[in-house]
Structure formats: C-alpha cells, structure tokens
N, C-alpha and C. Protein backbone atom coordinates (compact mmCIF):
# COMPACT_ATOMS: atom_id res chain seq x y z
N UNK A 1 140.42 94.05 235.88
CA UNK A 1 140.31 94.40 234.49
C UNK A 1 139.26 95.49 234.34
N UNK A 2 139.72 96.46 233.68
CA UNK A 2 138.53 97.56 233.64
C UNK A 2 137.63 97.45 232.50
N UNK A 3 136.57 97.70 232.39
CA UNK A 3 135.83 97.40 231.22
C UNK A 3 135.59 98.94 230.52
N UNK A 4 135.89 98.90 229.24
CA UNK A 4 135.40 100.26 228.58
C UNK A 4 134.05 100.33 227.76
N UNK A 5 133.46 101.18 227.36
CA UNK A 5 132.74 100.67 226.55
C UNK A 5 133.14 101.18 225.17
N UNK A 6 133.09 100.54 224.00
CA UNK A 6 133.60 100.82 222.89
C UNK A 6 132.17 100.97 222.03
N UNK A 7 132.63 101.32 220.48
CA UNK A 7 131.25 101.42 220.04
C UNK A 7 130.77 99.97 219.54
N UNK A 8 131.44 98.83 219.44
CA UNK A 8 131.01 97.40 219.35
C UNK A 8 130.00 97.40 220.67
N UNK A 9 130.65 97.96 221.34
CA UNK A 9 130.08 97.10 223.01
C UNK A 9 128.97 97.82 223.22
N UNK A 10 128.53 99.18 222.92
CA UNK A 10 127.64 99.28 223.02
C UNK A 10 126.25 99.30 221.59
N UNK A 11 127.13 99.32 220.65
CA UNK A 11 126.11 98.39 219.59
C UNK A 11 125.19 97.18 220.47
N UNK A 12 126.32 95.98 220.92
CA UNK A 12 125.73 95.08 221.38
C UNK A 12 125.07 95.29 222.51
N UNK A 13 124.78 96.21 223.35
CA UNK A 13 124.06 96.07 224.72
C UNK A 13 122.66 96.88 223.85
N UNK A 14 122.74 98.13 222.89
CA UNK A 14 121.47 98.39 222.71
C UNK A 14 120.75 97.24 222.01
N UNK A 15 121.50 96.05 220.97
CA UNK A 15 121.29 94.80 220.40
C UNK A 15 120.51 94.27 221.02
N UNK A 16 121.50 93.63 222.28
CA UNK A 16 120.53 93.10 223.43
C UNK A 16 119.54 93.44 223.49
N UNK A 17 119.58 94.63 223.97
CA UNK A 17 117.66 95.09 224.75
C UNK A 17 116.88 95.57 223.77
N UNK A 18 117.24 95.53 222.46
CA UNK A 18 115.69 95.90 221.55
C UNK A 18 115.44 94.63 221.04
N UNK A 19 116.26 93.30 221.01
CA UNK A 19 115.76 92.15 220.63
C UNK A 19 115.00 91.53 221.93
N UNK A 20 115.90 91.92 223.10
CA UNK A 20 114.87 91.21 224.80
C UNK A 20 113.67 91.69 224.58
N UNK A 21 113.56 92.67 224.40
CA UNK A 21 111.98 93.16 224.41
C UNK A 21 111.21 93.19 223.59
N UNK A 22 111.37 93.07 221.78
CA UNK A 22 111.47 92.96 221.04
C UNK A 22 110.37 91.50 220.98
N UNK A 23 111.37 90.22 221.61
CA UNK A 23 111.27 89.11 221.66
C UNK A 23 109.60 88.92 222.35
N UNK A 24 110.13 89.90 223.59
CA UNK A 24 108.73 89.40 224.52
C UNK A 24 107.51 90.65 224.23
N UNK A 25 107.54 91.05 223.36
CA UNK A 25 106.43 91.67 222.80
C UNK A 25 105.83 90.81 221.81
N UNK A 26 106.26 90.40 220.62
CA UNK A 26 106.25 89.40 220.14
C UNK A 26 105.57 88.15 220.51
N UNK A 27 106.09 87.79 222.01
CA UNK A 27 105.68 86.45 222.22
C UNK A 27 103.96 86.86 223.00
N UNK A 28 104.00 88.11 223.27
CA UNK A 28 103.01 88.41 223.79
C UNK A 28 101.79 88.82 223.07
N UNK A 29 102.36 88.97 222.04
CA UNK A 29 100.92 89.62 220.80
C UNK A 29 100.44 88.26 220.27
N UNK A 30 101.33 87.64 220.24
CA UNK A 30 100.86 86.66 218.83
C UNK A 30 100.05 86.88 217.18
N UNK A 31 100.66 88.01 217.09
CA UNK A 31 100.24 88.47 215.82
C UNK A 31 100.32 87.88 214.42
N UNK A 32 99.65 87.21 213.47
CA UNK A 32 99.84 86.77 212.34
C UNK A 32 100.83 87.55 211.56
N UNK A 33 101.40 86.99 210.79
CA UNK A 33 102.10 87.61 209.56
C UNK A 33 101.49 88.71 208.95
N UNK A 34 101.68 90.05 208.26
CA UNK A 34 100.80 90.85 208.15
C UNK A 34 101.65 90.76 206.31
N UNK A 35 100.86 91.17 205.89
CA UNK A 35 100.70 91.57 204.17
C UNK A 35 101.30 93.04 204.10
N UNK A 36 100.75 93.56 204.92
CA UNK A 36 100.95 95.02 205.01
C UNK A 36 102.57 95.67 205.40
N UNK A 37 103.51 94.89 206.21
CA UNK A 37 104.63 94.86 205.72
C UNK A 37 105.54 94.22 204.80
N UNK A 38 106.51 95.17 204.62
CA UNK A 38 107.09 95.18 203.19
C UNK A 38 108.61 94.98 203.55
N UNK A 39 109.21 93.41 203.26
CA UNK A 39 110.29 92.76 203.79
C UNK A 39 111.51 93.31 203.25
N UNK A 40 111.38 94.48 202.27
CA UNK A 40 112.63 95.02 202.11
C UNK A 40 112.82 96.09 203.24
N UNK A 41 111.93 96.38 203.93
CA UNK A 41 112.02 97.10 204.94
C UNK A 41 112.56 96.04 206.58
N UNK A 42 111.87 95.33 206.19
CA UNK A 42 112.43 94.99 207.90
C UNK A 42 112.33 93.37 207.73
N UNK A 43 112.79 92.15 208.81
CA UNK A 43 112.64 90.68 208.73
C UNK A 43 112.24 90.71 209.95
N UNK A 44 111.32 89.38 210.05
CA UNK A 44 110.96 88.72 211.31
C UNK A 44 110.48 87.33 211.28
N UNK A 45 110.60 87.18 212.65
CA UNK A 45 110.24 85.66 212.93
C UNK A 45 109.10 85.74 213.85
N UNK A 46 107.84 85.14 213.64
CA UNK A 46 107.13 84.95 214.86
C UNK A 46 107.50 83.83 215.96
N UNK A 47 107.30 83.65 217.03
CA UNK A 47 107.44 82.39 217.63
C UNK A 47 107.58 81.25 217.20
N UNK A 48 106.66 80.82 217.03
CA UNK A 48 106.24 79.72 215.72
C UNK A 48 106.99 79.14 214.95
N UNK A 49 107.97 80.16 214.38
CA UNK A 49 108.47 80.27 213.06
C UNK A 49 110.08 80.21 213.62
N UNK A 50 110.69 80.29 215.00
CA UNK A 50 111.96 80.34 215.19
C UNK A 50 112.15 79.04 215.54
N UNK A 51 113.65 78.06 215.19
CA UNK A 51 113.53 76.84 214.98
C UNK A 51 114.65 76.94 216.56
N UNK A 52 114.11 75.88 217.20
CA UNK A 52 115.05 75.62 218.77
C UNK A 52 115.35 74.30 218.43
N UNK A 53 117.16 74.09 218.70
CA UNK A 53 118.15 72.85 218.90
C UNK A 53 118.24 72.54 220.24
N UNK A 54 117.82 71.30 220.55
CA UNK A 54 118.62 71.21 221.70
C UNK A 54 119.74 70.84 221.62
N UNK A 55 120.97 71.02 222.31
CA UNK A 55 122.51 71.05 222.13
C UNK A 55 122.90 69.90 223.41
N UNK A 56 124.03 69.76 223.41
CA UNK A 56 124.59 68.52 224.32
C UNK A 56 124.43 68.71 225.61
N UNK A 57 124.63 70.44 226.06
CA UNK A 57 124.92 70.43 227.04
C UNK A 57 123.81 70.25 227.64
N UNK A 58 122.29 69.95 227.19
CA UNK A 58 121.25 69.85 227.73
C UNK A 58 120.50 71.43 227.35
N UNK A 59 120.73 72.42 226.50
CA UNK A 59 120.03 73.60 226.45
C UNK A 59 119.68 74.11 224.96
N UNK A 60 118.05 74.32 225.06
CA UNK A 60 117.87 74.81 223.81
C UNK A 60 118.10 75.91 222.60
N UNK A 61 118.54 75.88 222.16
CA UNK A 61 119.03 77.03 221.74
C UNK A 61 118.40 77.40 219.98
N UNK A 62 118.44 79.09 219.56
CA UNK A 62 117.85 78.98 218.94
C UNK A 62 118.60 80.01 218.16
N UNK A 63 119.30 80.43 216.95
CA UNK A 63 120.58 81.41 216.53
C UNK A 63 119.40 81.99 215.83
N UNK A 64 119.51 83.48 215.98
CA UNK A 64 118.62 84.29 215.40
C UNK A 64 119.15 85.74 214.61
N UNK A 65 120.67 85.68 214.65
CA UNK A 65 121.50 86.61 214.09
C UNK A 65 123.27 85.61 214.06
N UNK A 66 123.83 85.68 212.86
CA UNK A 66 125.21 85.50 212.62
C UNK A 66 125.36 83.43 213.16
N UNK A 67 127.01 83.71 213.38
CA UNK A 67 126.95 82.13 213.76
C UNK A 67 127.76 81.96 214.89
N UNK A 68 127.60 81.71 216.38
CA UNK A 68 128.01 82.16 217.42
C UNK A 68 129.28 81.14 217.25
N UNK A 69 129.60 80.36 216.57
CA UNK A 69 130.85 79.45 216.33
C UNK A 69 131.99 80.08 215.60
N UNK A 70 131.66 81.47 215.25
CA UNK A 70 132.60 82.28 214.06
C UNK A 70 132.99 83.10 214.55
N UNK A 71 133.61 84.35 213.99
CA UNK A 71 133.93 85.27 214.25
C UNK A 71 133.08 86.15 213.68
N UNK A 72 132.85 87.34 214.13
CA UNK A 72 131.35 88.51 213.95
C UNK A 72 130.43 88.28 214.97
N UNK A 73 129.01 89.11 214.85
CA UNK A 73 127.88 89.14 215.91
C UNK A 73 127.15 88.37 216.14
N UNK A 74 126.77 88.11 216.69
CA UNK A 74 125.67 87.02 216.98
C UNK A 74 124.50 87.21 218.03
N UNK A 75 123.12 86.60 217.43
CA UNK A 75 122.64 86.66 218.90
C UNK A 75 121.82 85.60 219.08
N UNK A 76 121.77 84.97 219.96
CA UNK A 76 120.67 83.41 220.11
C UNK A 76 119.75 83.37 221.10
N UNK A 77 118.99 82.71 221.28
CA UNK A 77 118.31 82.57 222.40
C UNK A 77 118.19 81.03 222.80
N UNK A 78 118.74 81.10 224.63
CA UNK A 78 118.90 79.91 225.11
C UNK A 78 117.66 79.92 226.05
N UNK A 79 117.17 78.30 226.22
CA UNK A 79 116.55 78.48 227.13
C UNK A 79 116.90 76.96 227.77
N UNK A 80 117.08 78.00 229.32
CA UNK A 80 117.67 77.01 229.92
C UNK A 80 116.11 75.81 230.75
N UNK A 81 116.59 74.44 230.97
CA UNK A 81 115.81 74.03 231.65
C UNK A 81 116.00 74.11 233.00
N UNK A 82 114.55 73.50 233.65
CA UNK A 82 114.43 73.23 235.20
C UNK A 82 115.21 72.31 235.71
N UNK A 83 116.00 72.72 236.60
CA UNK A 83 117.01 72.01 237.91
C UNK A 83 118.22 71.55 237.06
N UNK A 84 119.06 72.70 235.96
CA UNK A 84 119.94 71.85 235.10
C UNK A 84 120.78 73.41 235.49
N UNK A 85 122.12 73.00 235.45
CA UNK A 85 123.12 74.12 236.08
C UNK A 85 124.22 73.97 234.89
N UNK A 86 125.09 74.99 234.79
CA UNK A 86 125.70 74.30 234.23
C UNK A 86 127.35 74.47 234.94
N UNK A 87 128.38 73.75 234.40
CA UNK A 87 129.84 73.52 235.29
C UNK A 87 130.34 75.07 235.21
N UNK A 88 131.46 75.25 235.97
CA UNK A 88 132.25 76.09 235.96
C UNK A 88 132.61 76.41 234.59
N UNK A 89 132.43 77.67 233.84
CA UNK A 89 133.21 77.80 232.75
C UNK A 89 133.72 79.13 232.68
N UNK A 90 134.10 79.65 231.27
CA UNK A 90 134.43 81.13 230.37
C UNK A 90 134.47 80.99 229.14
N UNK A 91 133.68 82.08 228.55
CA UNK A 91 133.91 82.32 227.50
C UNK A 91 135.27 83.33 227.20
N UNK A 92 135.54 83.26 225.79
CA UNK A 92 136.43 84.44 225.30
C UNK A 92 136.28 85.61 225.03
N UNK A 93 134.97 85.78 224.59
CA UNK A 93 134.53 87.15 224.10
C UNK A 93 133.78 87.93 225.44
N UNK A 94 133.34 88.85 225.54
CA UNK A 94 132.17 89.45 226.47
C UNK A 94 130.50 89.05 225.96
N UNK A 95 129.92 88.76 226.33
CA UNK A 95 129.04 88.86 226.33
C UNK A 95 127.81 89.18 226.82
N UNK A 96 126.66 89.71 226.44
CA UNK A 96 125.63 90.76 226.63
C UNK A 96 124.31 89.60 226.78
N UNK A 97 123.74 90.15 227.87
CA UNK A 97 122.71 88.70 228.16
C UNK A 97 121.22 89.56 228.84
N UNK A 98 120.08 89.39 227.95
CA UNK A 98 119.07 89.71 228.90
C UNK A 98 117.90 88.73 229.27
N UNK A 99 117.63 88.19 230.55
CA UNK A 99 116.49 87.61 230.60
C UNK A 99 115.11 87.74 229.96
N UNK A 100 115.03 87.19 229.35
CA UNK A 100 113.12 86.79 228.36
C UNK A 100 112.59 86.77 229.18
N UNK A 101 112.23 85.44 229.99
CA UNK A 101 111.71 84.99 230.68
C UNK A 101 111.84 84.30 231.93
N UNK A 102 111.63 83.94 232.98
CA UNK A 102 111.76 82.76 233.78
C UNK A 102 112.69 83.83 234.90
N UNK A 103 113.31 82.82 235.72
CA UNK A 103 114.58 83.40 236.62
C UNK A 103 115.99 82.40 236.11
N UNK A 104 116.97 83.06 236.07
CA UNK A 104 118.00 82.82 235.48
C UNK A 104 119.29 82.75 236.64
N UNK A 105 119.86 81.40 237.23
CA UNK A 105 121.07 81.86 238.48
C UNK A 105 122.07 81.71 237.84
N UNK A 106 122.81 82.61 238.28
CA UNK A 106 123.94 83.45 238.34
C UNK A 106 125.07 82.81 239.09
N UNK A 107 126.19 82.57 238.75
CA UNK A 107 127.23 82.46 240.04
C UNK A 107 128.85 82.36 239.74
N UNK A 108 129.63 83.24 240.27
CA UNK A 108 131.23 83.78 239.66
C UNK A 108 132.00 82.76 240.47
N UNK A 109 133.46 82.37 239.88
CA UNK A 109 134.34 81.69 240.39
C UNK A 109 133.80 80.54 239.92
N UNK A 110 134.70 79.63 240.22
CA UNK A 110 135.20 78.06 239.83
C UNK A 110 134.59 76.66 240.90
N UNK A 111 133.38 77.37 241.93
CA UNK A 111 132.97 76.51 243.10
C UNK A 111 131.72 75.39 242.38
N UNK A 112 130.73 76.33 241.27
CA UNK A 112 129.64 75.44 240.55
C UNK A 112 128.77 75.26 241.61
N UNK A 113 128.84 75.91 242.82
CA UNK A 113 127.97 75.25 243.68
C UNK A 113 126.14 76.28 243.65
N UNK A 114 125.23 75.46 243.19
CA UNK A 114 124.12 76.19 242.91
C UNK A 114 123.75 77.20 244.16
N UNK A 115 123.81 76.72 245.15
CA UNK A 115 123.23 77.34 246.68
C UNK A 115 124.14 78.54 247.20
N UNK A 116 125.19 79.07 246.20
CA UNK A 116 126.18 80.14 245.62
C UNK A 116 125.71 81.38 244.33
N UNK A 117 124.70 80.75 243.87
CA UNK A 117 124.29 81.88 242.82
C UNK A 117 123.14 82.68 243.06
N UNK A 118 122.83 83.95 242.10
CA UNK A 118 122.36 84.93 242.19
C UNK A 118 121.08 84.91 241.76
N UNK A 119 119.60 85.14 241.68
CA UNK A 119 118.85 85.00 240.83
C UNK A 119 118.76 85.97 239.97
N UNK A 120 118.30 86.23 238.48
CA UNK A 120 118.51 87.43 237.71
C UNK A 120 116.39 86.86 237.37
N UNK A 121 116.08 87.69 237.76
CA UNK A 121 114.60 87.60 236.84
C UNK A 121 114.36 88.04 235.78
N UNK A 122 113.40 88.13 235.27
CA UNK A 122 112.97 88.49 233.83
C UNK A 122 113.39 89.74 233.60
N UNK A 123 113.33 90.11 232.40
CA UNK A 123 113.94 92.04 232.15
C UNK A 123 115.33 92.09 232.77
N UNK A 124 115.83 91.54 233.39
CA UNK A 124 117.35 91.87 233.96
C UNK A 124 118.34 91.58 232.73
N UNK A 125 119.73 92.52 232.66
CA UNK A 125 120.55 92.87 231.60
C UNK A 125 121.87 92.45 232.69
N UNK A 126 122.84 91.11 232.01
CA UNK A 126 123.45 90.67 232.62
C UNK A 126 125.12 91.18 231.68
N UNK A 127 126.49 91.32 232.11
CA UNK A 127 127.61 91.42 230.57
C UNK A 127 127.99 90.40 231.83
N UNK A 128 128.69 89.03 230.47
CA UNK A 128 129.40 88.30 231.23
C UNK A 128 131.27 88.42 230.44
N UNK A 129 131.76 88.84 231.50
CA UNK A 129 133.08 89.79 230.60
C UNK A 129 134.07 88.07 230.28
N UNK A 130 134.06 88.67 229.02
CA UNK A 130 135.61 87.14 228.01
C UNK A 130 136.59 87.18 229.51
N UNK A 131 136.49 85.66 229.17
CA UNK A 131 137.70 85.46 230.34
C UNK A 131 137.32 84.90 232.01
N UNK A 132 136.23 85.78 232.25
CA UNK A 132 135.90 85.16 233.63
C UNK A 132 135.00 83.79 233.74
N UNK A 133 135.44 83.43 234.68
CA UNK A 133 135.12 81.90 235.27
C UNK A 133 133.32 82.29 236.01
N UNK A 134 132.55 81.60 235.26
CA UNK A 134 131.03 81.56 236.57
C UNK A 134 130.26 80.02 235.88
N UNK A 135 129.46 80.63 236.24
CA UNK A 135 128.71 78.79 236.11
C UNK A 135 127.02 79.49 236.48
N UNK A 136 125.90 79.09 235.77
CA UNK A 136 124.46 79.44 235.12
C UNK A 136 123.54 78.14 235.78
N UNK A 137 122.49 78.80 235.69
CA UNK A 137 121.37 77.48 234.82
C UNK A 137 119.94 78.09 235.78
N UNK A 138 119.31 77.19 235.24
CA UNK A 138 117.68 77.26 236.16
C UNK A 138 117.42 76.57 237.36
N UNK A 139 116.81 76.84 238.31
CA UNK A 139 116.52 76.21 239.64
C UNK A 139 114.86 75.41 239.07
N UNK A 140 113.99 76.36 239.51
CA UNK A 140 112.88 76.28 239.81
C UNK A 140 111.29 76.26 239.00
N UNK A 141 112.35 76.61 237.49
CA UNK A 141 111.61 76.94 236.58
C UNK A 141 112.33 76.91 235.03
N UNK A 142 112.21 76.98 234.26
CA UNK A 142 112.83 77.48 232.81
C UNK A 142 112.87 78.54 232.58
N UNK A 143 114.00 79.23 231.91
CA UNK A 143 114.29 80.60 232.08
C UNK A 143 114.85 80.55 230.24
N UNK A 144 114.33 81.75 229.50
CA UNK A 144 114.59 81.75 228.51
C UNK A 144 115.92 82.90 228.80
N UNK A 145 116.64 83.31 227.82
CA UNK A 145 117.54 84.33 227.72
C UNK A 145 118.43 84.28 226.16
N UNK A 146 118.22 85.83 225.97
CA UNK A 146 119.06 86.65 224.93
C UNK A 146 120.16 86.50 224.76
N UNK A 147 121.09 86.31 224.08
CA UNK A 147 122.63 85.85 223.93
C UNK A 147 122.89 87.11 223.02
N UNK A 148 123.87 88.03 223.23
CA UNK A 148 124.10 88.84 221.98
C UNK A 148 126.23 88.81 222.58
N UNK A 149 126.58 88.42 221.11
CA UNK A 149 127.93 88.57 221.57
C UNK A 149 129.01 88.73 220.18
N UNK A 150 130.19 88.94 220.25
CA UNK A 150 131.60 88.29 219.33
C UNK A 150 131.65 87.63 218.95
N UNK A 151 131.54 86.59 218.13
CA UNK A 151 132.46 85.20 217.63
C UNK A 151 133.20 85.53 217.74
N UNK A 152 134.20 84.20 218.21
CA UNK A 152 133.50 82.77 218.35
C UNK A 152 133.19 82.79 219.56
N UNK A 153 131.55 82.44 219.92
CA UNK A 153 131.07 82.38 221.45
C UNK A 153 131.08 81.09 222.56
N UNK A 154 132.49 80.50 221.91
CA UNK A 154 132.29 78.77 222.46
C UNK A 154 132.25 79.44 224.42
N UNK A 155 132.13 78.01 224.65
CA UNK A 155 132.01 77.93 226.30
C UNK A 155 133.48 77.29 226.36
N UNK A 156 134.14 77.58 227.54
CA UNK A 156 135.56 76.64 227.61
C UNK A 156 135.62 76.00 229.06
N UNK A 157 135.49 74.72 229.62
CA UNK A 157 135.26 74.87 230.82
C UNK A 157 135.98 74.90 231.30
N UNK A 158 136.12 75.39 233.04
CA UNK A 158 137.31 76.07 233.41
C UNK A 158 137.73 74.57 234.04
N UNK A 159 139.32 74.40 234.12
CA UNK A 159 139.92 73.66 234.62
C UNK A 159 141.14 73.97 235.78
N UNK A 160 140.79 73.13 237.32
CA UNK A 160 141.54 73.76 238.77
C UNK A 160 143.34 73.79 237.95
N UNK A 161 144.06 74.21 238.31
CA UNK A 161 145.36 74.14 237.73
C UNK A 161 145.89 73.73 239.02
C-alpha cells in the first residue's frame, strides 16, 4: 500500500509535533497560569490541569483535542505503563504518534511477542498506517505518547483467520 501524503495527513503530522513538544516544554517549565495572556488568543492546559482516565485496556489516557470515538481529529495522550504490552491489533484510520516521554516498543504482524519489538525513545515520530496489524506497550519503564489521528480511532483486535 503506498502512502501519500495529503493535506489532512500532513496537517496531522505538523499536529503531532507542535503538541509533542509543545507538551514537553510545558511539562518542563512548570509555569503558572499567566494573566498576561489573553484566551481569545490562544487555550491551554498546564499539567496539572489535564484530566487522565485510566481505560480497560490498562492505559491512561488523556483526550486533549476532538473525540477519538467519532469521526474528525483528535489528539490524546496515552501513557502507557511498565511491563504492560498490548495484543495484536489495527486501527482504521492512520495514525500519527510521537513519543513524550519514556521508551515506547514497537512491533508489526500478528506474533504479540514482546522480545519482537522495536524500541522508539523519546522525541521519536512514529505513522501507524489504518489497517495494519502490530502490537505496543512499555518494557522497562512508562512511556507517555501523543495520539493525533481520524475518527473513529477505536483499536480492533486482530483475529488468526
């Protein structure tokens, strides 16, 4: 499958990386709320102030643009925990992924087997293309990461036929 880039697709990859960095500037200042900006100009969340779910599959998650269950943009931030993987799956849409924080593994096809994946460290810019089969999670540490994608961004897990 060839991938193009369209102007959605690359909306969402510059999306991605001014909220990845965005994020970890942010988490790095710890700056109070300032008076001095003026909210018809711009919105924000400090740390503090962004609310994290944990979800079933065991991962926290935190929607910080749109509603990744719909159709339109979205972008969330997951953070995965220590020694939690997750099964073989695919999504439908493409999606645009940059590491926050932590190390993040990686791994394509339908095997799930952890000692098979990739490590992605911090600052790394991952597209996981609609349709393909891989399987995620953290080894060694907690790994935060950027979600920017399409609705609807469900997970579908893959099943051997």
């Amino acid at each position: 499958m060839k991938f193009s880039v369209t102007c959605t697709h690359q909306w969402l990859i510059r999306s991605a990386i001014v909220v990845g960095f965005s994020i970890g500037s942010i988490c790095a200042a710890q700056t109070p709320p300032s008076p001095l900006l003026d909210p018809a100009t711009l919105k924000y969340k400090l740390p503090q102030d962004i609310k994290w779910v944990a979800d079933a599959s065991g991962i926290d998650r935190a929607t910080l643009l749109g509603d990744p269950s719909k159709p339109g943009r979205y972008i969330v931030l997951a953070r995965w925990h220590t020694h939690h993987m997750s099964a073989p799956h695919f999504h439908p849409n493409d999606r645009f992924i940059v590491v926050v924080s932590g190390t993040w593994w990686v791994g394509t096809g339908n095997s799930g087997d952890p000692n098979k994946t990739v490590p992605m460290p911090a600052g790394s810019f991952i597209t996981h293309f609609g349709g393909q089969v891989h399987y995620d999670g953290a080894k060694d540490e907690d790994c935060v990461l950027e979600i920017t994608g399409e609705g609807p961004g469900t997970s579908i897990p893959y099943v051997k036929k």
